[in-house]
N, C-alpha and C. Protein backbone atom coordinates (compact mmCIF):
# COMPACT_ATOMS: atom_id res chain seq x y z
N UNK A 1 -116.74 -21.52 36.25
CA UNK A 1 -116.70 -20.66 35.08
C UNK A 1 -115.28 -20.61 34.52
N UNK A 2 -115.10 -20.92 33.13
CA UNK A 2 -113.83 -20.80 32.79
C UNK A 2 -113.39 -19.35 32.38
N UNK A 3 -111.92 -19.07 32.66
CA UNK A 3 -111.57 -17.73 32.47
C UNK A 3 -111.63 -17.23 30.73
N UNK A 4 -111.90 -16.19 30.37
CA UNK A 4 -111.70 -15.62 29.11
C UNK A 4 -110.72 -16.18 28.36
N UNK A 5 -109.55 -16.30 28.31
CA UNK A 5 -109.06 -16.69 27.38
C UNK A 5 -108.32 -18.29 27.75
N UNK A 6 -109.44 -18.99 28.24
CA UNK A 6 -108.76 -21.03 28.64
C UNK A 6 -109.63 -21.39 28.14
N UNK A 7 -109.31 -22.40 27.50
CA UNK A 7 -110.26 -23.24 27.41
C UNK A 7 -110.95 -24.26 28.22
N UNK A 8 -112.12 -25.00 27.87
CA UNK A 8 -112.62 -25.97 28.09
C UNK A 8 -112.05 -27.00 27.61
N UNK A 9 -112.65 -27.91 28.75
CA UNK A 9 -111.42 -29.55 28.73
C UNK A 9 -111.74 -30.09 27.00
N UNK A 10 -113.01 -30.02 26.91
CA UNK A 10 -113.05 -30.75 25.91
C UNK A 10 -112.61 -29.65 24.46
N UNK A 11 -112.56 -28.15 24.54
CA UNK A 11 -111.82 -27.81 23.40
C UNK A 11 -110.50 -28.57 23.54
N UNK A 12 -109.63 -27.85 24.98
CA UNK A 12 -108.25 -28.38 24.98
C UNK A 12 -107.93 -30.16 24.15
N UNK A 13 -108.62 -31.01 24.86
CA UNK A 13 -109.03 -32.39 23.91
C UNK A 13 -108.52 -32.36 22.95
N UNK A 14 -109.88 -31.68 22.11
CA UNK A 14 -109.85 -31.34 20.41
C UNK A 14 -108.66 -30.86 19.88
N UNK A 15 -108.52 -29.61 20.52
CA UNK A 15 -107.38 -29.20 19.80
C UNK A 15 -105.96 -29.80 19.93
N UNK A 16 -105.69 -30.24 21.07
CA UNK A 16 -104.40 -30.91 20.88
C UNK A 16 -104.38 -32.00 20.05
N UNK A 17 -105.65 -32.76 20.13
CA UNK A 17 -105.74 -34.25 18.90
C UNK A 17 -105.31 -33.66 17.63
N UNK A 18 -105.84 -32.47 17.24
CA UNK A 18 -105.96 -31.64 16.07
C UNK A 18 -104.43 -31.32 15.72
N UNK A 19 -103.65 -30.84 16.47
CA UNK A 19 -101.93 -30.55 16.34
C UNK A 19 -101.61 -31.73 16.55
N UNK A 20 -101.61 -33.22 17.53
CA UNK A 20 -100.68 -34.13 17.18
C UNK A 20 -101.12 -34.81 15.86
N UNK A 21 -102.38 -34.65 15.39
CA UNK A 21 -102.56 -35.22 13.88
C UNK A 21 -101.76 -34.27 12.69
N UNK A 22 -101.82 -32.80 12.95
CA UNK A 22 -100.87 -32.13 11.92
C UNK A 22 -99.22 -32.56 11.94
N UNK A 23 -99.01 -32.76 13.71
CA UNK A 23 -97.66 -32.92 13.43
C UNK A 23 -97.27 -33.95 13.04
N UNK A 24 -97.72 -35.29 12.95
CA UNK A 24 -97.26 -36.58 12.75
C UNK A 24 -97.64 -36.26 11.14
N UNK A 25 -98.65 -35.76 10.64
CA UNK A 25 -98.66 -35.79 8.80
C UNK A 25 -98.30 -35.14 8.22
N UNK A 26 -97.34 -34.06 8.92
CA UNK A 26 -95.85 -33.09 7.99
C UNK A 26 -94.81 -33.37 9.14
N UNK A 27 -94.48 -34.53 9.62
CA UNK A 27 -93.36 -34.95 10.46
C UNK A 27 -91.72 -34.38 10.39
N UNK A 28 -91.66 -34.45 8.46
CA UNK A 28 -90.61 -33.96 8.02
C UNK A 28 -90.48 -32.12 8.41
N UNK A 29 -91.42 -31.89 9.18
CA UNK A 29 -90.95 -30.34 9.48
C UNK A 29 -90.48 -30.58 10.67
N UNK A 30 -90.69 -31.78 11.53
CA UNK A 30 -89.80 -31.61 12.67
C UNK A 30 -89.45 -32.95 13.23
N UNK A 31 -88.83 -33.54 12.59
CA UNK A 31 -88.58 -35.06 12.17
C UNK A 31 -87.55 -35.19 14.09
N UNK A 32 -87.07 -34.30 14.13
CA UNK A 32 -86.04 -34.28 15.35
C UNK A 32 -87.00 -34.13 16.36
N UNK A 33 -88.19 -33.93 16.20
CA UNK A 33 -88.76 -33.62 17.93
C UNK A 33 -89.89 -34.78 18.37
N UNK A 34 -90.18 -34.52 19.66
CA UNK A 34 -91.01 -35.58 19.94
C UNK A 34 -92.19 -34.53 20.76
N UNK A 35 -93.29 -35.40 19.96
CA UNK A 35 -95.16 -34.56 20.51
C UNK A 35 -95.13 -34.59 21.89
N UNK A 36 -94.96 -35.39 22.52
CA UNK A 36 -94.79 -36.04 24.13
C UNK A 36 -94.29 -34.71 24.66
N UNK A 37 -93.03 -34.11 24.29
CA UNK A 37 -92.68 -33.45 25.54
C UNK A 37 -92.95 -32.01 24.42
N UNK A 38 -93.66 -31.45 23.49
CA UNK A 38 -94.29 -30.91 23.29
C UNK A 38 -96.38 -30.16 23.94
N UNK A 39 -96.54 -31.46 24.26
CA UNK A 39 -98.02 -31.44 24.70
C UNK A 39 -97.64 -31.35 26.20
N UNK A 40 -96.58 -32.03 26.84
CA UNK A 40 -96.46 -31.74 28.12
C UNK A 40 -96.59 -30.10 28.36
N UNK A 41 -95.51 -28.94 27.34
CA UNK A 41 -95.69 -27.80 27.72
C UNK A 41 -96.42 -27.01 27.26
N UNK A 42 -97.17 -27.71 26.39
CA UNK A 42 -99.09 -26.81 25.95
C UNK A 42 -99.77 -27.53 27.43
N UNK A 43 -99.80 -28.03 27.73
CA UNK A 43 -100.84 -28.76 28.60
C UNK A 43 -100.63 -27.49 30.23
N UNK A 44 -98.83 -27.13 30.13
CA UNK A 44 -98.57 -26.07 31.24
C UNK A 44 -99.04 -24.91 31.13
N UNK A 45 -99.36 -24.59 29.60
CA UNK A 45 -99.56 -23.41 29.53
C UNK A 45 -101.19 -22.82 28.63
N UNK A 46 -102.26 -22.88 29.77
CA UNK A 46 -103.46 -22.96 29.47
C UNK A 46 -103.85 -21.60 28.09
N UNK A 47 -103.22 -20.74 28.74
CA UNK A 47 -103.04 -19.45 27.80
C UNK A 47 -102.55 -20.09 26.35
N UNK A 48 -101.12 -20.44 26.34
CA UNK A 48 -100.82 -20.72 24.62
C UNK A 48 -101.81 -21.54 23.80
N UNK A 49 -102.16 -22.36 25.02
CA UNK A 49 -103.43 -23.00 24.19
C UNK A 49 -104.71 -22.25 23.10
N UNK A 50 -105.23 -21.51 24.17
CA UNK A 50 -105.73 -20.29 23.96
C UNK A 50 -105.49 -19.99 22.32
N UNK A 51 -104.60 -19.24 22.49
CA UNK A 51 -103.53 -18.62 21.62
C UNK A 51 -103.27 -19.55 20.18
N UNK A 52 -103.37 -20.86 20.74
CA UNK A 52 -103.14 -21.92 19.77
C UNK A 52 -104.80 -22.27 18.85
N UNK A 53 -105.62 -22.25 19.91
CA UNK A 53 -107.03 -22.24 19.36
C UNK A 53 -107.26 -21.20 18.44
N UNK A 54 -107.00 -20.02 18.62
CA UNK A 54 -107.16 -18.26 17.79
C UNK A 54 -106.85 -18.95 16.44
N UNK A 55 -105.49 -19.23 16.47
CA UNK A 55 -104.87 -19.48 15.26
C UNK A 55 -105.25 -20.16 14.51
N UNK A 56 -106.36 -21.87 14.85
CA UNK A 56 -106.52 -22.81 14.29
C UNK A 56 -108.13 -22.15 13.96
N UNK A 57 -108.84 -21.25 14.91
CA UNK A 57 -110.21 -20.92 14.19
C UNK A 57 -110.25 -20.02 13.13
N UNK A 58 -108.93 -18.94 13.14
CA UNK A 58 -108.98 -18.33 12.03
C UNK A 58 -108.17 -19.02 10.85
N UNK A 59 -107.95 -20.11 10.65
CA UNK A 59 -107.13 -20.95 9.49
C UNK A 59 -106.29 -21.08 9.42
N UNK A 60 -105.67 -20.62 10.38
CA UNK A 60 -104.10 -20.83 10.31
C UNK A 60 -103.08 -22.23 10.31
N UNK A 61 -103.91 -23.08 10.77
CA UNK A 61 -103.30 -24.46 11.01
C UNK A 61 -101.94 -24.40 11.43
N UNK A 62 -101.94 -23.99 12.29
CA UNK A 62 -100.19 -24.19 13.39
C UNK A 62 -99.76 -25.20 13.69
N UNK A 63 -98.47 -24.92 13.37
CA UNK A 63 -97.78 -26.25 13.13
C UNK A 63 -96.19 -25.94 13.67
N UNK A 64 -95.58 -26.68 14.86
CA UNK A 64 -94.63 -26.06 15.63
C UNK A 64 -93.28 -26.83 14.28
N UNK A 65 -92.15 -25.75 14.43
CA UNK A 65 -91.78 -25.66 12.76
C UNK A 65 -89.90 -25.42 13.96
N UNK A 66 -90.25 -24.93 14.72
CA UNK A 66 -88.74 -24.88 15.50
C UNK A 66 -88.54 -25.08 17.03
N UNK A 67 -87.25 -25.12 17.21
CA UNK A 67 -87.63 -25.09 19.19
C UNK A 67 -85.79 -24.27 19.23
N UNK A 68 -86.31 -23.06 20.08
CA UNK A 68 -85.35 -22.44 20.52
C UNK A 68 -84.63 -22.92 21.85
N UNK A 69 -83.78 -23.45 21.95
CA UNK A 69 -82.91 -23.85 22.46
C UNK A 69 -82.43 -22.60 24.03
N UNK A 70 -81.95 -21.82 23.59
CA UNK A 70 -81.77 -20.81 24.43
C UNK A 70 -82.99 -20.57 25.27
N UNK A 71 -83.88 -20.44 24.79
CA UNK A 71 -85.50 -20.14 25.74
C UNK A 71 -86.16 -21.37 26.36
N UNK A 72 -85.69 -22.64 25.50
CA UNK A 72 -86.22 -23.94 25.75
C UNK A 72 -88.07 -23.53 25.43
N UNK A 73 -88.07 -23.36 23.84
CA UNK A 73 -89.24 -23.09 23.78
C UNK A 73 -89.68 -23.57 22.06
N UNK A 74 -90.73 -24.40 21.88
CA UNK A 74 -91.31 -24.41 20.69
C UNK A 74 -92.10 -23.76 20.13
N UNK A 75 -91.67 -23.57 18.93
CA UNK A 75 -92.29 -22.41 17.81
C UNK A 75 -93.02 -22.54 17.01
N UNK A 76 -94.48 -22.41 16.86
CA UNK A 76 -95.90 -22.97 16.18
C UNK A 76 -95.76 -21.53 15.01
N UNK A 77 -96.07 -22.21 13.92
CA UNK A 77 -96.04 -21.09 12.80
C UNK A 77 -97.80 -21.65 12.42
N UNK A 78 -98.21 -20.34 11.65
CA UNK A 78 -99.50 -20.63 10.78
C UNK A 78 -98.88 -21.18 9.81
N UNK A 79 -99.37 -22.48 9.51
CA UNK A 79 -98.66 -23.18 8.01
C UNK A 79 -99.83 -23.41 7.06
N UNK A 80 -100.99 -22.56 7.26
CA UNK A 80 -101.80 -22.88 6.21
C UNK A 80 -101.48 -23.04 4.71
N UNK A 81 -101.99 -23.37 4.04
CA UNK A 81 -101.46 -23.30 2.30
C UNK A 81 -101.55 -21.63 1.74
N UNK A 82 -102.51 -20.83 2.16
CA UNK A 82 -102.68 -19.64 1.76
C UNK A 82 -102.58 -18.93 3.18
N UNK A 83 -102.70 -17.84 3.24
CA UNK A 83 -102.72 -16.44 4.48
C UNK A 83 -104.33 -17.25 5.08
N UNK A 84 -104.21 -17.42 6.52
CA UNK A 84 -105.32 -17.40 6.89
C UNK A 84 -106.87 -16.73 6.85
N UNK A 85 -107.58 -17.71 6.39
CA UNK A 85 -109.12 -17.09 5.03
C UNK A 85 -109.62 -15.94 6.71
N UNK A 86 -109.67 -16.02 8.04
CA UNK A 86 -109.87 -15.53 8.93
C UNK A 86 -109.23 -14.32 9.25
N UNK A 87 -107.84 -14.16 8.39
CA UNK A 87 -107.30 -12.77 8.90
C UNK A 87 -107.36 -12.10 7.91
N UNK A 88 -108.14 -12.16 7.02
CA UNK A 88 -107.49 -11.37 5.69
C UNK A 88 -108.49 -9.96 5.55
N UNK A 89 -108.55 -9.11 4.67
CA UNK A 89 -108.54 -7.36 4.46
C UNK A 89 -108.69 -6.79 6.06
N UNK A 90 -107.49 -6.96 6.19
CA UNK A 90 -107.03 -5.93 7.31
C UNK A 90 -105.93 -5.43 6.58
N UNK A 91 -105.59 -4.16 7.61
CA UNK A 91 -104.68 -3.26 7.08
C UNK A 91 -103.78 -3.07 8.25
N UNK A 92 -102.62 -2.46 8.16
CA UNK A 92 -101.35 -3.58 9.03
C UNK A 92 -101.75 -3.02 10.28
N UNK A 93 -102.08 -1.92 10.53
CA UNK A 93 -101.70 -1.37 12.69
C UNK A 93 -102.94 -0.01 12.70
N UNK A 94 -103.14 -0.10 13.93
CA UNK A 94 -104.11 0.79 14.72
C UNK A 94 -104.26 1.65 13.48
N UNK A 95 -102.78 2.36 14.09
CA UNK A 95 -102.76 4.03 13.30
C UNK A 95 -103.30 4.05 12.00
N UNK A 96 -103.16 3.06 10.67
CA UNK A 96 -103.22 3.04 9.60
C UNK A 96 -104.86 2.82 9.32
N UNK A 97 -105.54 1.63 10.29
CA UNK A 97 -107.17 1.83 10.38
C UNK A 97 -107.52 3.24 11.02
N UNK A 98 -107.01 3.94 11.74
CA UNK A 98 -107.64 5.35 12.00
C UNK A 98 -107.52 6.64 10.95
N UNK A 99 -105.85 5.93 10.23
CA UNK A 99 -106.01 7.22 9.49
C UNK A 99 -107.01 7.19 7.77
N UNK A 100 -107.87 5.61 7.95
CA UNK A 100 -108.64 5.87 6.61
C UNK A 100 -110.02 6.30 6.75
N UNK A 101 -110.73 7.40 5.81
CA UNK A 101 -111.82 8.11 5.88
C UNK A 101 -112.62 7.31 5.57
N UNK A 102 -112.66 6.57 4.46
CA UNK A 102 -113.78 5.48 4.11
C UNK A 102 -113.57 4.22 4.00
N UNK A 103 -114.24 3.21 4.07
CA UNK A 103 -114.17 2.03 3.19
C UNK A 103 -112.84 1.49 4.40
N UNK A 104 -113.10 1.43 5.84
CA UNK A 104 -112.17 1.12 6.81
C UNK A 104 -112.87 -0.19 6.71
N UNK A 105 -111.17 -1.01 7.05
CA UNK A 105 -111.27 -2.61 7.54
C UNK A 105 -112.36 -2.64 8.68
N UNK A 106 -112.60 -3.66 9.37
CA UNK A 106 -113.19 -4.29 10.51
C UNK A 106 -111.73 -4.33 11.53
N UNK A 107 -110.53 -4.67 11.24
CA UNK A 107 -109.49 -4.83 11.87
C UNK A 107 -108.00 -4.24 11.51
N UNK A 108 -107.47 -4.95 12.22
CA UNK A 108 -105.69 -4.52 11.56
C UNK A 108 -105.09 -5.62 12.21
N UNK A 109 -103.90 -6.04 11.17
CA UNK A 109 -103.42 -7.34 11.72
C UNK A 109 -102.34 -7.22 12.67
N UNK A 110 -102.44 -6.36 13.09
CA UNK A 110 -101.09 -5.89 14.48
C UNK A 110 -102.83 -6.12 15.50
N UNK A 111 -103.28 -5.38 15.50
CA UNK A 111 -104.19 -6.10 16.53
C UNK A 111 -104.96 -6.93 17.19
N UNK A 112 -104.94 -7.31 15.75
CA UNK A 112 -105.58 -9.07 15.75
C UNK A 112 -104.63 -9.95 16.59
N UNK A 113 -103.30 -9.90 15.46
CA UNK A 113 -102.32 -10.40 16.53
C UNK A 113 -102.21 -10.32 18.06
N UNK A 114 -102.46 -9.17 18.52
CA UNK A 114 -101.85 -9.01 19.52
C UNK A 114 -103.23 -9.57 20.64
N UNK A 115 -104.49 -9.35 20.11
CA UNK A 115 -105.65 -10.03 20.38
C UNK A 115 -105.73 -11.25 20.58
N UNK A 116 -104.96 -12.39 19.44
CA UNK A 116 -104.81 -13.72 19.70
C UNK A 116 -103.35 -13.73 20.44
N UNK A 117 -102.91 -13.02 21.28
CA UNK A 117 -100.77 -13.41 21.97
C UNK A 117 -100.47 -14.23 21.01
N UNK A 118 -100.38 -13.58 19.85
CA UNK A 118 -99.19 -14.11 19.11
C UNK A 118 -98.89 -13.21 18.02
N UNK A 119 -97.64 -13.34 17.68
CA UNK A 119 -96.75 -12.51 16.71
C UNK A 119 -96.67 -12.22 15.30
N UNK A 120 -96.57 -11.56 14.75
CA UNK A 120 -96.60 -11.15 13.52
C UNK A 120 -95.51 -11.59 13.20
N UNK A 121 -95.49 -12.63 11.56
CA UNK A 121 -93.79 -12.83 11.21
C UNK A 121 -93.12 -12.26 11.04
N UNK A 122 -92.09 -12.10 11.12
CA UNK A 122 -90.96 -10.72 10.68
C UNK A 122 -90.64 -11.69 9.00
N UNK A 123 -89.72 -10.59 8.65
CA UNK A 123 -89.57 -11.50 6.66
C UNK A 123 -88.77 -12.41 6.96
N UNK A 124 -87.69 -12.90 8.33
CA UNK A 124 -87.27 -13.63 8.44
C UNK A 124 -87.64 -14.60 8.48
N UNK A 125 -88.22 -14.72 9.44
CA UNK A 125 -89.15 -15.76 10.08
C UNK A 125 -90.07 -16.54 8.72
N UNK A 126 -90.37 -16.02 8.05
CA UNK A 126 -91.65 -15.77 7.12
C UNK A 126 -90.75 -16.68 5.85
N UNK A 127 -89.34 -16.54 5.82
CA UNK A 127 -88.67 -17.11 4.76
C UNK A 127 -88.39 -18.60 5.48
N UNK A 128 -88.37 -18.80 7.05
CA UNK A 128 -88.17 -19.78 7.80
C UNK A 128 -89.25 -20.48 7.36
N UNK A 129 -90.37 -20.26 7.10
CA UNK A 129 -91.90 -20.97 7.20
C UNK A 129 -91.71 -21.30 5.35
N UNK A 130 -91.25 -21.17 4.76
CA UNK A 130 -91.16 -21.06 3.56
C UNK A 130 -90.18 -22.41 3.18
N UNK A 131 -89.30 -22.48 4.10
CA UNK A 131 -87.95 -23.45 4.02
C UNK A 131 -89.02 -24.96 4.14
N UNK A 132 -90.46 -25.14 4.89
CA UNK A 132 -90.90 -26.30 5.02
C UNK A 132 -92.32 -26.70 4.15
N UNK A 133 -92.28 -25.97 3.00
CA UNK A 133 -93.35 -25.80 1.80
C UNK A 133 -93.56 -24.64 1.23
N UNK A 134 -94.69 -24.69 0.23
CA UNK A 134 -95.01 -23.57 -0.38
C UNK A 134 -96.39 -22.78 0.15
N UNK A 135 -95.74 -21.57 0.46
CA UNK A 135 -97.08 -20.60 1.29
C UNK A 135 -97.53 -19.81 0.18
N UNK A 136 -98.52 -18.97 0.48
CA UNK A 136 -99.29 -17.99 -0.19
C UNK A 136 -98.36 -18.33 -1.70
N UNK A 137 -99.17 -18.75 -2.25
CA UNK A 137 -98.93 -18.71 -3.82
C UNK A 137 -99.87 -18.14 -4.38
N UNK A 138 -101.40 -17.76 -4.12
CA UNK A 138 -102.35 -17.26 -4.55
C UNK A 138 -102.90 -15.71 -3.60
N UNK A 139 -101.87 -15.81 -2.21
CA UNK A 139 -102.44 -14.81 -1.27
C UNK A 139 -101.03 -14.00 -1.15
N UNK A 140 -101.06 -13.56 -0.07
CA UNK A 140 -99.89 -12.98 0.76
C UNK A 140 -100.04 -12.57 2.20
N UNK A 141 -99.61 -12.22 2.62
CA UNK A 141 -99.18 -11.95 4.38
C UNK A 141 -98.49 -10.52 4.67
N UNK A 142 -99.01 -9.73 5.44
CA UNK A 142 -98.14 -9.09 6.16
C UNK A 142 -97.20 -9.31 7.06
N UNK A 143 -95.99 -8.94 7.08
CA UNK A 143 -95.36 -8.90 8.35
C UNK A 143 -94.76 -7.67 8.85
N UNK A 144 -94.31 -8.20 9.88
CA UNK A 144 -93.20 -7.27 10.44
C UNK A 144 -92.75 -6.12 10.10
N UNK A 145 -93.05 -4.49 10.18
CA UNK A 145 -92.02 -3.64 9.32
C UNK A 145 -91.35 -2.87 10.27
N UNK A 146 -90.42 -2.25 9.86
CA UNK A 146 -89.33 -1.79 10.45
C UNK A 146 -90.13 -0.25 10.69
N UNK A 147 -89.28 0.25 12.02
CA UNK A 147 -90.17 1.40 12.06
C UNK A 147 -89.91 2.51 11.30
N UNK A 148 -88.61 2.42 11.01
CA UNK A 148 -88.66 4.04 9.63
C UNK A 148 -89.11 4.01 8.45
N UNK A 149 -89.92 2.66 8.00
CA UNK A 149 -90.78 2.44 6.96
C UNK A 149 -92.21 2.24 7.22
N UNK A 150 -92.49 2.42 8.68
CA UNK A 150 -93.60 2.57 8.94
C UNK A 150 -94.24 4.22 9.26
N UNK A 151 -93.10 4.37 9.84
CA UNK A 151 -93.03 6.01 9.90
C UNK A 151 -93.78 7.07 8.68
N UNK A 152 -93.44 6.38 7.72
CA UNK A 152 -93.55 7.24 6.26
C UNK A 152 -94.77 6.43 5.70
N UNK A 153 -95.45 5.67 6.68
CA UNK A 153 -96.87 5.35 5.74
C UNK A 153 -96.87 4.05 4.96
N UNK A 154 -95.47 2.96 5.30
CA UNK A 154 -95.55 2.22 4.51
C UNK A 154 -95.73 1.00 5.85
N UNK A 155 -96.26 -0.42 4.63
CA UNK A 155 -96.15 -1.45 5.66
C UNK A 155 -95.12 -2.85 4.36
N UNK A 156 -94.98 -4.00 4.97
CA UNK A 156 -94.30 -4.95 4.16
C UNK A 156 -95.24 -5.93 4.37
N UNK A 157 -95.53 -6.76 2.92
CA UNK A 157 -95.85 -8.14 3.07
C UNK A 157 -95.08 -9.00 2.22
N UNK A 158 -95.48 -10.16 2.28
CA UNK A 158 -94.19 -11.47 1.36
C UNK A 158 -95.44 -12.12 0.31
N UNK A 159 -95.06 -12.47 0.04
CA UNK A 159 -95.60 -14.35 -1.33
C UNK A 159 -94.94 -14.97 -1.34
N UNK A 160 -95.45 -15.60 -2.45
CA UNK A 160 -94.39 -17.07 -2.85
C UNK A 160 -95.21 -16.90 -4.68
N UNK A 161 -94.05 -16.57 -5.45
CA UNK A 161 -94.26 -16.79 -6.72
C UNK A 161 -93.51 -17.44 -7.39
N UNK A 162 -93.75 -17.99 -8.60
CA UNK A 162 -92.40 -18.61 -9.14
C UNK A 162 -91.39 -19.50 -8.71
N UNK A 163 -91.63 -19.94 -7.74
CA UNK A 163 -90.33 -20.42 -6.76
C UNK A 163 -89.52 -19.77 -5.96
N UNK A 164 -89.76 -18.37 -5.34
CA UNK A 164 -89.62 -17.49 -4.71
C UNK A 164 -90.11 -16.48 -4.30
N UNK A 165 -89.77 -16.48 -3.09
CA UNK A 165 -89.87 -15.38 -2.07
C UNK A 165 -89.92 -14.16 -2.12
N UNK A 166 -90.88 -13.44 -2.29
CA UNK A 166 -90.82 -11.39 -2.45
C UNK A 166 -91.44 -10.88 -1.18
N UNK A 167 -90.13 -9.73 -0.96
CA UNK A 167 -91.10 -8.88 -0.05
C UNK A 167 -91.37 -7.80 -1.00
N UNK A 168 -92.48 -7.08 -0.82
CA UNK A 168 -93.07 -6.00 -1.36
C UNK A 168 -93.32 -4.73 -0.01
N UNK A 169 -93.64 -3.57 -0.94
CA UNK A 169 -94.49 -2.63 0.18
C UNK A 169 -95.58 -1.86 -0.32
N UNK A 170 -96.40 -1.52 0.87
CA UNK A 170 -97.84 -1.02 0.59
C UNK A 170 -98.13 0.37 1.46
N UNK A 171 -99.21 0.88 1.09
CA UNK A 171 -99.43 1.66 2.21
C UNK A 171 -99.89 1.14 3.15
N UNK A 172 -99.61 1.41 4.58
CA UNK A 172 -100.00 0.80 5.58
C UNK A 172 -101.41 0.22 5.85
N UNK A 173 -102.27 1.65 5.19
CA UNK A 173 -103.70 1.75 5.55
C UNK A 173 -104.64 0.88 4.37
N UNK A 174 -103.88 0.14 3.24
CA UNK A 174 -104.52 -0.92 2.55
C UNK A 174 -104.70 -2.43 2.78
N UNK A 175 -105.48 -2.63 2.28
CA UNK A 175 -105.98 -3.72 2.89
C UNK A 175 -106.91 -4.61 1.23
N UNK A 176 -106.83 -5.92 1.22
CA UNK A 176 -107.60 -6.87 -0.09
C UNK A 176 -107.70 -8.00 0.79
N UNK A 177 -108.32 -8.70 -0.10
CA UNK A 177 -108.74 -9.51 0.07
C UNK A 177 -108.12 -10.84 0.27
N UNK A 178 -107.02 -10.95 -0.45
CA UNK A 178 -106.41 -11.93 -0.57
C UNK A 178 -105.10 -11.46 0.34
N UNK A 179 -104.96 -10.63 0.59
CA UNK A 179 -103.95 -10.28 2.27
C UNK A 179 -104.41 -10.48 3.30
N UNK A 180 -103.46 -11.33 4.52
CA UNK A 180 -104.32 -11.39 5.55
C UNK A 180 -102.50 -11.25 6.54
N UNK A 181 -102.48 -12.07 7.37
CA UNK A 181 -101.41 -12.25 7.85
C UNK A 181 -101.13 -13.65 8.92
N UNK A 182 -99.86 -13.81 8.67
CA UNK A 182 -99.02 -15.17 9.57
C UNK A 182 -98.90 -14.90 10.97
N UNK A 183 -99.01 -15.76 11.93
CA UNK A 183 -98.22 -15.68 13.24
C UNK A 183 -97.54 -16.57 13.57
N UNK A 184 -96.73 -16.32 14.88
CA UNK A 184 -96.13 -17.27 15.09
C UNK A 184 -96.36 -17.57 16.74
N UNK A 185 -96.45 -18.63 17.39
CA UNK A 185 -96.43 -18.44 19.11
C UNK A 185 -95.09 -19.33 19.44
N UNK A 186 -94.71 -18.69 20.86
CA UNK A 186 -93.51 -19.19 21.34
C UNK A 186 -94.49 -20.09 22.62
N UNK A 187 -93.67 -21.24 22.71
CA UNK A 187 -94.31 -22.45 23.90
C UNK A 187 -93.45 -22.75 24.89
């Protein structure tokens, strides 16, 4: 019996065929690295896989975009063209789905996240994913907010309009259609 969150040989298969075909056909996002000793440390780590599957069933198409040096670790971003069609009208965290009376999401993307082990972008990060194409031009993303702006009921998400980058803010507890949110996993 396989454990809850591993896969089966033949997902694992699939899905890694599935990331060395993304990475070799946007190469220029990581022209410096090699798949080889990439798949060696998905292959160690049955969980990120996992984690890596979440991402690719809800649309995210992950696509490792950095490698931290200090951690000795590669960094898979959702690089879909829009906010993943799988995460979207959620509203950002627990608290904000409890505190609405009607017309509540199904989810919140702090829990989703934390459901698939992986991270919510911060706006940094989110401008990093931005440096290797054009994201949400028609959607947007939540990320990351700071806690004294969460405190007061608010949450942050980004786009891409015009040829740039906006962060905006919302109330926490809203949620559309065309919002969903980015992650990122560390390998």
């Amino acid at each position: 019996m396989t454990p809850k969150n591993e896969l089966i040989s033949e997902q694992r298969e699939e899905l890694l065929d599935t990331l060395k075909a993304r990475f070799e056909k946007n190469i220029d996002r990581h022209e410096w690295m090699q798949w080889d000793k990439i798949q060696e440390k998905l292959e160690a780590s049955p969980d990120k896989l996992w984690s890596l599957q979440e991402m690719e069933r809800t649309g995210g198409e992950p696509d490792v975009l950095e490698f931290d040096e200090a951690k000795n670790e590669y960094v898979f971003y959702d690089c879909s063209a829009e906010s993943p069609s799988g995460r979207r009208s959620v509203c950002y965290d627990q608290k904000a789905l409890d505190s609405r009376k009607k017309n509540k999401p199904e989810n919140s993307a702090m829990a989703m996240a934390n459901e698939m082990g992986i991270e919510l972008l911060s706006e940094e990060q989110y401008r990093t994913l931005q440096q290797h194409g054009t994201f949400d031009v028609k959607t947007s993303s939540w990320v990351k907010t700071p806690e004294d702006i969460r405190e007061r009921g608010g949450a942050l998400f980004c786009d891409s309009r015009y040829g740039h980058v906006f962060l905006y803010h919302n109330g926490a507890d809203s949620y559309y259609a065309a919002r969903g949110f980015r992650g990122l996993l560390r390998v």
